[in-house]
Protein backbone atom coordinates (compact mmCIF):
# COMPACT_ATOMS: atom_id res chain seq x y z
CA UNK A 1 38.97 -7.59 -33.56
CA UNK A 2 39.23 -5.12 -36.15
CA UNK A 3 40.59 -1.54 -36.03
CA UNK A 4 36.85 -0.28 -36.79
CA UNK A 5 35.50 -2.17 -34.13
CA UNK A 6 38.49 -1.19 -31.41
CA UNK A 7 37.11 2.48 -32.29
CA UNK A 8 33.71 2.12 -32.37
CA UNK A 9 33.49 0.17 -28.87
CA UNK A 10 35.87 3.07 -27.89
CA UNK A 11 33.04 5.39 -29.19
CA UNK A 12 30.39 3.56 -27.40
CA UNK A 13 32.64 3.21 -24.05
CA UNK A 14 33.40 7.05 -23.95
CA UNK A 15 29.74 7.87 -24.56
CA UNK A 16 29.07 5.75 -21.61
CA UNK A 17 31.26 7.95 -19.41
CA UNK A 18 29.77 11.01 -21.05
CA UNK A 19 26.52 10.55 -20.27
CA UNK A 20 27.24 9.23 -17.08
CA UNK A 21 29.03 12.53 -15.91
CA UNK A 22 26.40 14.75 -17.38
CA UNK A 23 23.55 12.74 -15.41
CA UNK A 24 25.98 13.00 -12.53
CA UNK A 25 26.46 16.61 -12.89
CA UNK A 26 22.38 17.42 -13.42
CA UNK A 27 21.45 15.25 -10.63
CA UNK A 28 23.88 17.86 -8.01
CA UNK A 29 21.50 20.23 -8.96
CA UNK A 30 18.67 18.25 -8.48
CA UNK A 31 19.58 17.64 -5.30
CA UNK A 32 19.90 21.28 -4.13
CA UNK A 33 16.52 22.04 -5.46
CA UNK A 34 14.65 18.91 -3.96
CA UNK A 35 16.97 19.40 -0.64
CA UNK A 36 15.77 23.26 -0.53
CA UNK A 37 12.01 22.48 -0.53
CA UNK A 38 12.01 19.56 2.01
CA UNK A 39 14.89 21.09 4.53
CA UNK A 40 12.96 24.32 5.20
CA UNK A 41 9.68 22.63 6.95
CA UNK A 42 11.32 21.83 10.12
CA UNK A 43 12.49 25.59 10.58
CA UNK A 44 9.21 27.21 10.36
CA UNK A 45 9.04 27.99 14.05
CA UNK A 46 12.04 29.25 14.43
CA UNK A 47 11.68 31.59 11.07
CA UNK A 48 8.13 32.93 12.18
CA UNK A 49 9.74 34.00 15.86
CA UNK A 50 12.54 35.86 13.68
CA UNK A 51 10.21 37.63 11.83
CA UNK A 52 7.48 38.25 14.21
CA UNK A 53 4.78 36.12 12.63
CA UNK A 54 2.52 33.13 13.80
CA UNK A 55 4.13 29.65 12.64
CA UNK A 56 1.00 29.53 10.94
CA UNK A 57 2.07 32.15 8.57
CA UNK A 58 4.72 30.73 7.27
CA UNK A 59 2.71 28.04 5.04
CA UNK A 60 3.07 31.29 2.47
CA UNK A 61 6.56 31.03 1.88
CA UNK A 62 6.08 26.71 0.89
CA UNK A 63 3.13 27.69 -1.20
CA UNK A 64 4.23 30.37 -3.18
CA UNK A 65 6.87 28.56 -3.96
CA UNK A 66 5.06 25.29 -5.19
CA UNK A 67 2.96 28.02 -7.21
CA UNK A 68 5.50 29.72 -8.98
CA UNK A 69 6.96 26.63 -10.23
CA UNK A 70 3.59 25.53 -11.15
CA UNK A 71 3.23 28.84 -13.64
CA UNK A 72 7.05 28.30 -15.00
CA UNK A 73 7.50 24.57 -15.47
CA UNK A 74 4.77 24.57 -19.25
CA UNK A 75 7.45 27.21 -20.38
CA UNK A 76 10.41 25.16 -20.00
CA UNK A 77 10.44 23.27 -22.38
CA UNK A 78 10.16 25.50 -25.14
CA UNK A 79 13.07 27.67 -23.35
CA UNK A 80 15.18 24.62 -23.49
CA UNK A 81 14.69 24.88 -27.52
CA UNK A 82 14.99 28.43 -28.41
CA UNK A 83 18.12 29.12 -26.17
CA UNK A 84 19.84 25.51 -25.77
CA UNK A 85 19.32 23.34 -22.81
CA UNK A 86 22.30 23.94 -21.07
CA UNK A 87 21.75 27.90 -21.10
CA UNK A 88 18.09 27.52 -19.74
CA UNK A 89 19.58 24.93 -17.34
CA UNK A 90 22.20 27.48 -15.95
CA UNK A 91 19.78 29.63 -15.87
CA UNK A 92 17.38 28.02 -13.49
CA UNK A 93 20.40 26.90 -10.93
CA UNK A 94 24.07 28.15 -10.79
CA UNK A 95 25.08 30.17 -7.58
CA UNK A 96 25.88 33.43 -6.96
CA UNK A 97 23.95 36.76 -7.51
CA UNK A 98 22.70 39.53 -9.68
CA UNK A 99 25.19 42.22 -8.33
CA UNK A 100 28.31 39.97 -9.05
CA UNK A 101 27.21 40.02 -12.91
CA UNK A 102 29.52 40.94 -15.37
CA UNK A 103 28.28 43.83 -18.03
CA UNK A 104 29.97 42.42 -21.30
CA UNK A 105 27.21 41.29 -23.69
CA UNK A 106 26.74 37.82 -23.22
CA UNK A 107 28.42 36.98 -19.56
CA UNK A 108 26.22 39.93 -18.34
CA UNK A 109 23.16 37.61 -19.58
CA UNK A 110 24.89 34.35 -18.51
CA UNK A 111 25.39 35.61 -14.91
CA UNK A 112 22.39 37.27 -14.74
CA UNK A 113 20.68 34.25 -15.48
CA UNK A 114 22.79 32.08 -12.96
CA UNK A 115 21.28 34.18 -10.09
CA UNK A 116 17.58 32.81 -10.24
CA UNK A 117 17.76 29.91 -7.95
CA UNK A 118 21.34 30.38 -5.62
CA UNK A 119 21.00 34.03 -5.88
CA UNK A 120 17.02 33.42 -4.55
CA UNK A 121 18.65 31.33 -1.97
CA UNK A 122 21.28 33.99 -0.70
CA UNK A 123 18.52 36.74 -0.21
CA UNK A 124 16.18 34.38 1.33
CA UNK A 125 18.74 33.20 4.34
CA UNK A 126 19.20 36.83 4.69
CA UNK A 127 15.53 38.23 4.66
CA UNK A 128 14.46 40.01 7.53
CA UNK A 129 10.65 39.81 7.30
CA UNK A 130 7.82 37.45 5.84
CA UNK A 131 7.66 40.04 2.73
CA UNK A 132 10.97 39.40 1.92
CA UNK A 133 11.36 35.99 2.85
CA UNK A 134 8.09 35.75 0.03
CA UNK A 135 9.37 37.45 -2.51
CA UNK A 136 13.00 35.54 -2.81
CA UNK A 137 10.90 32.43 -2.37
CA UNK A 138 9.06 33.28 -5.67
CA UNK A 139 12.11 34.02 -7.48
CA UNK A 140 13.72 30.75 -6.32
CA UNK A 141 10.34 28.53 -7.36
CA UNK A 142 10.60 30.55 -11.03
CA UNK A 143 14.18 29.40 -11.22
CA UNK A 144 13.13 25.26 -9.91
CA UNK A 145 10.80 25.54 -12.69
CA UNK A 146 13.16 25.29 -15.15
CA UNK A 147 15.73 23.32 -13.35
CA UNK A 148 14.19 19.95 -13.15
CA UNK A 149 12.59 19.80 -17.05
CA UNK A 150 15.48 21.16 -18.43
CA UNK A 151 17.73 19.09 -17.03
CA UNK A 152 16.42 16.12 -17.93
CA UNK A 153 16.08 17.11 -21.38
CA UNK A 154 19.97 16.72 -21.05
CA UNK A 155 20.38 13.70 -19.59
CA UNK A 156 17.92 12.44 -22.29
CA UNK A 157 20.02 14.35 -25.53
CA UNK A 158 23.48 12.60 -23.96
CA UNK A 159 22.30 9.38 -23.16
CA UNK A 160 21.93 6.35 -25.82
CA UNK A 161 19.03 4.39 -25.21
CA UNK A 162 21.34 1.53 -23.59
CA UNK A 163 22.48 3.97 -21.27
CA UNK A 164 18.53 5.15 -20.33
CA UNK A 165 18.55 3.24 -17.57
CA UNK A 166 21.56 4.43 -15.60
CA UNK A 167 21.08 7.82 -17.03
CA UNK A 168 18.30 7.99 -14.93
CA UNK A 169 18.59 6.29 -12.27
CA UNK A 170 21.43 8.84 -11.28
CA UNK A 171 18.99 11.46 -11.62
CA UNK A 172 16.50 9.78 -9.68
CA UNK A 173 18.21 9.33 -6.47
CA UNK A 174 18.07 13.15 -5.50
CA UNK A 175 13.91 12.69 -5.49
CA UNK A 176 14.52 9.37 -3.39
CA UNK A 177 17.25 10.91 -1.08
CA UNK A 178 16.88 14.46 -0.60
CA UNK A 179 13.18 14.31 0.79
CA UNK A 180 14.25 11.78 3.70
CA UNK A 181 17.56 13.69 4.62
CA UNK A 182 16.02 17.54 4.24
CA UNK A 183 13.73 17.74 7.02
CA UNK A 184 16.21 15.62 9.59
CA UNK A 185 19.41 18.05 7.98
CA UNK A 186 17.25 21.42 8.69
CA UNK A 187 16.28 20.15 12.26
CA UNK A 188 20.55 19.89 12.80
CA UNK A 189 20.96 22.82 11.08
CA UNK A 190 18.14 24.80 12.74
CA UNK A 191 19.18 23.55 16.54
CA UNK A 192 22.88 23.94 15.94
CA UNK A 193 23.27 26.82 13.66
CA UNK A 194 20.66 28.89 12.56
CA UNK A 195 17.33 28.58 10.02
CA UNK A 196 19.72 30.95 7.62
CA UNK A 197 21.95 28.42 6.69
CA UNK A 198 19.55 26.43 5.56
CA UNK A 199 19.35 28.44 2.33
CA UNK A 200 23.26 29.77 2.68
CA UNK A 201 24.25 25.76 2.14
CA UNK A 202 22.58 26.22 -1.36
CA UNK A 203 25.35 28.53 -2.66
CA UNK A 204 28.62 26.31 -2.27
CA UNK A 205 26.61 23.38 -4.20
CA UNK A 206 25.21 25.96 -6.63
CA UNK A 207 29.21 26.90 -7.22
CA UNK A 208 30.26 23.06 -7.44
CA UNK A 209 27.31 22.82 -9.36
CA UNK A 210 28.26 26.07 -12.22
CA UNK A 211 31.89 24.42 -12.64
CA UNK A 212 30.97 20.94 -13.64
CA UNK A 213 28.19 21.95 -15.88
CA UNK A 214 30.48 24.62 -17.40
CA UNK A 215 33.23 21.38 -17.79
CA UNK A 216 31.51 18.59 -18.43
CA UNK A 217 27.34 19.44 -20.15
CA UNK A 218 27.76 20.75 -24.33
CA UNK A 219 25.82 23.27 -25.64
CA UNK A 220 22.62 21.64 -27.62
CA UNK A 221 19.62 23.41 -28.74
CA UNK A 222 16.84 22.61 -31.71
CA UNK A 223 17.52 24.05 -35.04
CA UNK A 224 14.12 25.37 -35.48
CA UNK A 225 12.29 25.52 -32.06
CA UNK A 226 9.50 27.67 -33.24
CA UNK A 227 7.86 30.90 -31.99
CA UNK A 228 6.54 31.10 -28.46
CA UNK A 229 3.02 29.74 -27.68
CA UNK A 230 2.04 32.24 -25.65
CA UNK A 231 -1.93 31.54 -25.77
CA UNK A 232 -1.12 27.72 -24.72
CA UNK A 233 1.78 29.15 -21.95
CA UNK A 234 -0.84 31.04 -20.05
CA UNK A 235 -3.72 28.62 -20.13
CA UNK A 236 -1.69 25.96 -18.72
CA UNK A 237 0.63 27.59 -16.36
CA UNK A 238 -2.94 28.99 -14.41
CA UNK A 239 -4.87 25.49 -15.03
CA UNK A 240 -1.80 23.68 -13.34
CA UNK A 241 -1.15 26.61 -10.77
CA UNK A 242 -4.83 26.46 -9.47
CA UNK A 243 -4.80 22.74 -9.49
CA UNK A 244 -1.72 22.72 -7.42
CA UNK A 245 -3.19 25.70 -5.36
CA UNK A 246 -6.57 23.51 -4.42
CA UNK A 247 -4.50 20.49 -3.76
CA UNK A 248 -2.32 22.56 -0.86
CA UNK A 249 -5.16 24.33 0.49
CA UNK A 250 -6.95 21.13 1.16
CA UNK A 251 -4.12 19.75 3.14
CA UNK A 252 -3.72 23.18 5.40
CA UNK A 253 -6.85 25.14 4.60
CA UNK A 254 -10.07 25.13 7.58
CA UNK A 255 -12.08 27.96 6.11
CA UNK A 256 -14.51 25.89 4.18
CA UNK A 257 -14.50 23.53 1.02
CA UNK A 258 -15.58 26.40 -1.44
CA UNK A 259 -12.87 28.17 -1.86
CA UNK A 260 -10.69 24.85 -2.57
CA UNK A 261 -13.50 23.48 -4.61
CA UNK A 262 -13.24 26.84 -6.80
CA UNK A 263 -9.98 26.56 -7.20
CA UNK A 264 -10.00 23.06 -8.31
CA UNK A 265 -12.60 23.72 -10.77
CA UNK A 266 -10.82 26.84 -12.20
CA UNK A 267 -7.84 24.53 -12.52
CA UNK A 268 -10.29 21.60 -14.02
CA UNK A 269 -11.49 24.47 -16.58
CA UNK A 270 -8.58 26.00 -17.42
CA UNK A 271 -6.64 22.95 -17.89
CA UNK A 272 -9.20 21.44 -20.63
CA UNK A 273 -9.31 25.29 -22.67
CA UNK A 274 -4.79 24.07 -22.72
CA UNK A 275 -5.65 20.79 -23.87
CA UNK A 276 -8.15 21.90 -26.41
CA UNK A 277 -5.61 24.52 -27.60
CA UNK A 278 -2.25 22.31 -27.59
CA UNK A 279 -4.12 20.25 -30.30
CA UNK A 280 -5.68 22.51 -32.32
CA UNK A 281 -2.93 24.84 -33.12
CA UNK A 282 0.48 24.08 -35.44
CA UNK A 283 3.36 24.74 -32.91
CA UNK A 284 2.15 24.06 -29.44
CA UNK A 285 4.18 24.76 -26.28
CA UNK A 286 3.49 21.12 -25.39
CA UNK A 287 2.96 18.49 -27.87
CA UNK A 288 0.60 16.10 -26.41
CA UNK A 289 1.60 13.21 -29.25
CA UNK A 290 3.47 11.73 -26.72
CA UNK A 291 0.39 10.50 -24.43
CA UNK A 292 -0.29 8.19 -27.55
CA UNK A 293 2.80 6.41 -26.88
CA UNK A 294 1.56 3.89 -23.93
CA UNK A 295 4.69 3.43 -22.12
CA UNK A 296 5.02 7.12 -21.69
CA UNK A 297 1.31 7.74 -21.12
CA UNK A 298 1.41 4.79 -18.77
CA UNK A 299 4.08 5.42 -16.62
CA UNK A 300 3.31 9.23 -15.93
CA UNK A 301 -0.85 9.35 -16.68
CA UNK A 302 -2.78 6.79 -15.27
CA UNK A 303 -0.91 3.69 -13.17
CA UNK A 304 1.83 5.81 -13.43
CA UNK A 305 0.17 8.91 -11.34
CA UNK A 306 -1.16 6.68 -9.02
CA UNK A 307 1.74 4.71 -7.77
CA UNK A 308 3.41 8.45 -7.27
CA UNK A 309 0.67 9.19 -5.69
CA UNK A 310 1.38 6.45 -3.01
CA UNK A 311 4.74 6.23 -3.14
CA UNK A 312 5.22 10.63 -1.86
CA UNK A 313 2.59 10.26 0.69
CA UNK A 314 4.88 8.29 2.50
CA UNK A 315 7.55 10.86 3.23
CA UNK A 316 4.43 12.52 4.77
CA UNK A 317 3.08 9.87 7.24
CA UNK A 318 6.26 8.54 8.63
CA UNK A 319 7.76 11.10 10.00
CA UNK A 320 3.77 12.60 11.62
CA UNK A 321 3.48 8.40 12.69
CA UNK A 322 6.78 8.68 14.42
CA UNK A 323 5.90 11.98 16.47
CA UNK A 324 2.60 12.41 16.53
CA UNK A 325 1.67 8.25 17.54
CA UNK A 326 4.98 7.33 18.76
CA UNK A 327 5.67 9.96 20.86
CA UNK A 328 9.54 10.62 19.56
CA UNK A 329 11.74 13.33 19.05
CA UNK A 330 12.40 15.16 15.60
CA UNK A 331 15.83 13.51 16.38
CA UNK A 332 14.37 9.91 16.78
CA UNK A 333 12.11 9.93 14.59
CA UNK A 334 15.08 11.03 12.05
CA UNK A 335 16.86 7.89 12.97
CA UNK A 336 14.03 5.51 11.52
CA UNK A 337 13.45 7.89 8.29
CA UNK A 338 17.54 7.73 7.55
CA UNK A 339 16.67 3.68 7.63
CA UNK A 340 14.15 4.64 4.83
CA UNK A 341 16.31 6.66 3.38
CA UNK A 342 19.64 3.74 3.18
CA UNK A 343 16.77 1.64 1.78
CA UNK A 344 16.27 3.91 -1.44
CA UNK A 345 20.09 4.41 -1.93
CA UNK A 346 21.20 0.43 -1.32
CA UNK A 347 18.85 -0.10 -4.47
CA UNK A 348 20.66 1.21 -6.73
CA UNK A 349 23.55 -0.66 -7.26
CA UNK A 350 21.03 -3.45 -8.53
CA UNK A 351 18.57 -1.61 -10.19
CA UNK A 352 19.67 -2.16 -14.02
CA UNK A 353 20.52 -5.76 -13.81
CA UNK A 354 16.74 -5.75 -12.41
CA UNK A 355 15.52 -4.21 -14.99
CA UNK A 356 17.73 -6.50 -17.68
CA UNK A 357 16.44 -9.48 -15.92
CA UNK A 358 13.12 -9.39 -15.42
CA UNK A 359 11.89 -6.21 -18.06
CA UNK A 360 9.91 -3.08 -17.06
CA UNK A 361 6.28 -4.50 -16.55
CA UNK A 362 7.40 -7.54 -14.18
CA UNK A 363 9.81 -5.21 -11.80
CA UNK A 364 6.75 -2.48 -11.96
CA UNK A 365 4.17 -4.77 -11.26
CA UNK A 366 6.00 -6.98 -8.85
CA UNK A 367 7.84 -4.32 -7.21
CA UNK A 368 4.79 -1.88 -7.19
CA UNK A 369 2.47 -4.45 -5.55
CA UNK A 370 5.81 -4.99 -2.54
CA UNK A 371 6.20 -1.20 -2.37
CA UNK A 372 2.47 -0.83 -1.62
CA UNK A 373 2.09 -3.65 0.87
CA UNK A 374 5.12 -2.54 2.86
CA UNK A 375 3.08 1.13 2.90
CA UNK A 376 0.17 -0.89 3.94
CA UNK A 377 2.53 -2.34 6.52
CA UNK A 378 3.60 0.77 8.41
CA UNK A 379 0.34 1.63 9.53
CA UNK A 380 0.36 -1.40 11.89
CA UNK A 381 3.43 -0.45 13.61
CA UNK A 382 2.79 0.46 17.44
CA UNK A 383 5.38 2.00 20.05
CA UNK A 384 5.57 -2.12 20.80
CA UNK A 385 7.09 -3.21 17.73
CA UNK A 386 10.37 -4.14 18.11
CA UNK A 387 13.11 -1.75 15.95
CA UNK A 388 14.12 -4.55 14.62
CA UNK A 389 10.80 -5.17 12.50
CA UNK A 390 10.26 -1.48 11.92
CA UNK A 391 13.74 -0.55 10.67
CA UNK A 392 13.38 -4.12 8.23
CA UNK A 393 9.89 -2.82 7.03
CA UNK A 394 11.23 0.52 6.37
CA UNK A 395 14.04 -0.67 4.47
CA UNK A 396 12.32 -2.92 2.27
CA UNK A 397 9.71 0.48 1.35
CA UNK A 398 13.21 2.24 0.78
CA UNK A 399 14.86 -0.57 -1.81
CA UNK A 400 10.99 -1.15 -3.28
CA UNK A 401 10.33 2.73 -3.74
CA UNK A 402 13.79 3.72 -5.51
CA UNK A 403 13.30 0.36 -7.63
CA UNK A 404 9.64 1.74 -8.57
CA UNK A 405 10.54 5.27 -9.07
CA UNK A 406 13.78 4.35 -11.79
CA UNK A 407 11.93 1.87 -13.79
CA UNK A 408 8.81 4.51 -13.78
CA UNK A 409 10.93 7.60 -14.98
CA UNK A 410 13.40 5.18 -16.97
CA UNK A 411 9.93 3.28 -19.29
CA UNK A 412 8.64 7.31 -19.96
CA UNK A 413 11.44 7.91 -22.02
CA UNK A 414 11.92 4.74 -23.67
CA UNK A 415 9.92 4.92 -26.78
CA UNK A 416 9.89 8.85 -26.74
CA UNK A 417 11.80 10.41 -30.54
CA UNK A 418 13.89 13.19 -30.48
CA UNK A 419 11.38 15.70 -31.48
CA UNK A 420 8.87 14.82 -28.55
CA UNK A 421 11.77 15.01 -25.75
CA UNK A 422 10.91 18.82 -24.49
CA UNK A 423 7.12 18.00 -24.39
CA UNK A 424 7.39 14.99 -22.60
CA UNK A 425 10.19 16.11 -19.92
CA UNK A 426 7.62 19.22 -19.46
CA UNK A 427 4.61 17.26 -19.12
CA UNK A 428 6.16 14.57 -16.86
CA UNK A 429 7.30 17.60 -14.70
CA UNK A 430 4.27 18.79 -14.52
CA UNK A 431 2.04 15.66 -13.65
CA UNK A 432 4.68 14.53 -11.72
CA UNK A 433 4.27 17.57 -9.08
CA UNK A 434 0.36 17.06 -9.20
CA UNK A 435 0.79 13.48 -7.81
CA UNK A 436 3.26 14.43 -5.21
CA UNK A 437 0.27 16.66 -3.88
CA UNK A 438 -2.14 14.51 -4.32
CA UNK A 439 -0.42 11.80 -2.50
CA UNK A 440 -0.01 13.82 0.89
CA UNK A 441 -3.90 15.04 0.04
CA UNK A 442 -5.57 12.11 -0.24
CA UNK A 443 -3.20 11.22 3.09
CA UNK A 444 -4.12 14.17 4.95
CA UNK A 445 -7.45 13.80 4.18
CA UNK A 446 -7.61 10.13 6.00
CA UNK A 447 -6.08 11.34 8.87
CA UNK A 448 -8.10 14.80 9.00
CA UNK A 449 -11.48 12.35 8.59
CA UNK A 450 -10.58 10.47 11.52
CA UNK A 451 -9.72 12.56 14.32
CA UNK A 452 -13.01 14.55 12.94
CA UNK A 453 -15.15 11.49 13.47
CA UNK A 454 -13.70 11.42 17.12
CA UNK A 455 -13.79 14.76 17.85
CA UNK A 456 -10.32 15.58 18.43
CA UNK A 457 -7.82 18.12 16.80
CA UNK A 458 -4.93 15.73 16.26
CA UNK A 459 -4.44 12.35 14.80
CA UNK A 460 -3.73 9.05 16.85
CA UNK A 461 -2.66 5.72 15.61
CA UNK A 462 -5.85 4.21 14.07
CA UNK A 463 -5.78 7.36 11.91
CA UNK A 464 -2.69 6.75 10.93
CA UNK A 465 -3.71 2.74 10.09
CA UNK A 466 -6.49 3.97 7.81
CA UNK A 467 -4.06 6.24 6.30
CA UNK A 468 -1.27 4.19 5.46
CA UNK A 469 -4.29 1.43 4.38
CA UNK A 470 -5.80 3.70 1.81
CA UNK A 471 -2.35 4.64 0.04
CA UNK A 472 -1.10 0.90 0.00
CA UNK A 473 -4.56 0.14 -2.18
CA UNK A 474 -3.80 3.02 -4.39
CA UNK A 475 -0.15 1.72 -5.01
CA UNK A 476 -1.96 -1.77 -5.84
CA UNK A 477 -4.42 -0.55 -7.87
CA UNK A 478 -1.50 0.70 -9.82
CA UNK A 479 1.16 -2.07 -9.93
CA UNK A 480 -1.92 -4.36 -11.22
CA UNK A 481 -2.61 -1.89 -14.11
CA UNK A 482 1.15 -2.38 -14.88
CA UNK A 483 0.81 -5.99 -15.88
CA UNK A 484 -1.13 -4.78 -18.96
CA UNK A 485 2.33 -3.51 -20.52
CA UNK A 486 3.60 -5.63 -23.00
CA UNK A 487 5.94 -8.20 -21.94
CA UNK A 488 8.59 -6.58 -24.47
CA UNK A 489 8.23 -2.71 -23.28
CA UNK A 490 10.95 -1.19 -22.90
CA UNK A 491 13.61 -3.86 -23.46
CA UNK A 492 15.58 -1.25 -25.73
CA UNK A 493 16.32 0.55 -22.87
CA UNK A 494 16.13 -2.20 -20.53
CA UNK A 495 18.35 -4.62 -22.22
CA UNK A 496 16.06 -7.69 -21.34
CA UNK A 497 17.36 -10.32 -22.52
CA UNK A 498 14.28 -12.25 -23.77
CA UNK A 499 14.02 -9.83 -26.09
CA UNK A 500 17.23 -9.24 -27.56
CA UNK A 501 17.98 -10.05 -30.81
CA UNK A 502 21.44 -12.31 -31.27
């Protein structure tokens, strides 16, 4: 071997490690702002009796903060551009708050900007009424906005397209992982301790969090990022907040369909006028190019939306099948979801030899069509089954919906060039949060149907059957469309051998 080749495999192998830490190092944050929106539900009693309110009530504090990352995440991307990445990145996560700033020029701006989401988090474990509680939430959705674009947008910039796949799946894991463990983690917390710490915890991972990206994530930003679009910001930060808005009011809305239909039209409306203007103008905020690239306007448009869709209802249903048609405890019914959850996380030790082995449209089309049976599957479990069968059949939806969810974030990115990176993290973001509404919609719509066709106020276990039945089709639907990809998509990224050249 020659002394060019000792050094450029010594290139290649500390590249490997880079982007490996700086995946490693997004995905902590990733976890804190996936953890913080799941590990709140379960402490909504005990938050409303602190502050005086119905239960009821506090539905405002989840919403408002789905909506104000809903207005923030269009804007993201272009914020990555004009002030670097890593800046917008900091921005949007690192700990601490506003009154610990420093007042010299740019640390002033640095730390200000690190208070958005752990500084949100400190003031909202110490509100003392609904108002407050609100108006922190806000500020912390603002900051999420930016976090989960942004970051990616890094992970892309730092990984080689060999390295896609591992790149990714390390980010990936927190979207897996955090939704099982949040609600059973704020039921321990909320028992043991107090509903506080369930924001406090944010801060000592937002400070772990500010030291490793301050180590380990360079500075990159876009030479000539263009002025602000702020025509195309406004149309589609309102079209996506009001489709968002319509989505969550038809899960936990009973006044009526009109106002959720209104919504969803304003959103329909508004949405189109963004479209109409992202392609008519020179320098959009979002460069919709990238939807003519079919793995990336595959995997996050049309099969790609719909296996999401499936795949997040189920967070949803297991838990409400476990206590509402089982008859458990928050505590036992935790026990089956951390099954779920060792499911997702045992996957991913095999994931890219997967993916080498078999290429992106068999695992997605295979996989997909197991991950939507085993859905299917739940909703014929009955207090009778034996654990043994149920914690089996929740571990194979665990290994088949971390396998699904990699290869589906991993093929977005494979064809995508350099220039089309902000646009496409953005709009991933984006249609990425509409199908993880529209998955526990389309589920709570099932189960609302059926207990209104008997009569009754809460669901029961044929509800439940219909429920799980209807997303399992959904997810098949979707792994069949996947078997239209060509057989060779992705193997850049995916290393499949079949398609390698020697």
């Amino acid at each position: 071997m020659t002394t060019a080749e000792t050094s450029e495999n010594g290139q290649e192998a500390a590249s490997g490690r880079q982007a490996k830490i700086v995946a490693l190092v997004v995905a902590v944050s990733f976890f804190m702002q996936i953890l913080d929106g799941t590990i709140v539900t379960t402490s909504l009693p005990q938050m409303a009796a602190s502050f005086g309110v119905q239960p009821v009530s506090m539905s405002i504090g989840i919403t408002v903060y789905m909506l104000t990352m809903a207005a923030f995440i269009p804007l993201s991307g272009w914020l990555g551009d004009r002030f670097g990445a890593r800046r917008i990145f900091l921005m949007s996560f690192i700990p601490l708050s506003g009154w610990l700033g420093d007042r010299f020029g740019a640390r002033r701006i640095f730390l200000m900007s690190i208070a958005v989401f752990t500084g949100a988090s400190l003031f909202c474990g110490l509100s003392g009424s609904l108002a407050e509680f609100v108006l922190w939430r806000a500020v912390q959705g603002a900051g999420s906005a930016l976090m989960t674009p942004v970051g990616r947008i890094i992970v892309l910039k730092n990984a080689r397209k060999s390295e896609l796949v591992q790149a990714i799946a390390l980010i990936t894991w927190p979207a897996l992982t955090a939704p099982v463990i949040g609600p059973v983690l704020g039921g321990f917390i909320t028992t043991y301790a107090s509903w506080h710490w369930n924001f406090l915890i944010n801060i000592p991972i937002g400070i772990l969090g500010i030291a490793l990206v301050l180590r380990f994530v360079p500075e990159q930003r876009e030479t000539n990022p263009g002025r602000l679009d702020l025509m195309g910001f406004v149309l589609s930060a309102a079209g996506l907040t009001f489709l968002l808005a319509a989505l969550e009011l038809s899960v936990k809305w009973d006044g009526g369909l009109l106002p959720v239909i209104s919504m969803l039209a304003a959103g329909i409306v508004l949405s189109v006028m963004a479209t109409r203007h992202f392609l008519a103008v020179d320098n959009p905020l979002l460069d919709l190019s990238a939807f003519r690239i079919q793995t990336f306007s595959m995997s996050t448009l049309s099969a790609g939306t719909a296996c999401r869709m499936a795949i997040n209802a189920t967070p949803f249903l297991l838990p409400l099948l476990f206590q509402l048609g089982f008859g458990l405890s928050s505590i036992a019914a935790g026990t089956y979801l951390l099954v779920y959850f060792l499911g997702n996380f045992s996957m991913k030790a095999v994931t890219t030899p997967l993916l080498r082995f078999f290429g992106f449209r068999t695992v997605l089309g295979v996989n997909g069509l197991i991950a939507a049976l085993s859905i299917a599957a739940c909703g014929f479990l009955s207090p009778e089954t034996p654990p043994f069968f149920i914690h089996m059949l929740l571990f194979l939806a665990g290994l088949s919906r971390s396998m699904e969810f990699t290869a589906l974030n991993t093929l977005a990115f494979a064809d995508i060039g350099p220039a089309q990176r902000s646009s496409a993290s953005t709009l991933s973001s984006m249609l990425q949060q509409v199908s993880m509404l529209l998955g526990v919609a389309v589920a709570a719509a099932v189960l609302n149907i059926g207990s209104a066709l008997r009569g009754a106020d809460n669901p029961v276990l044929a509800d439940f059957r219909w429920a799980f039945v209807a997303v399992g089709a959904i997810g098949v639907v979707s792994s069949l469309r996947f078997l239209q990809l060509p057989a060779e998509a992705g193997a850049e990224v995916s290393g499949h051998r079949k398609f390698q050249k020697n």
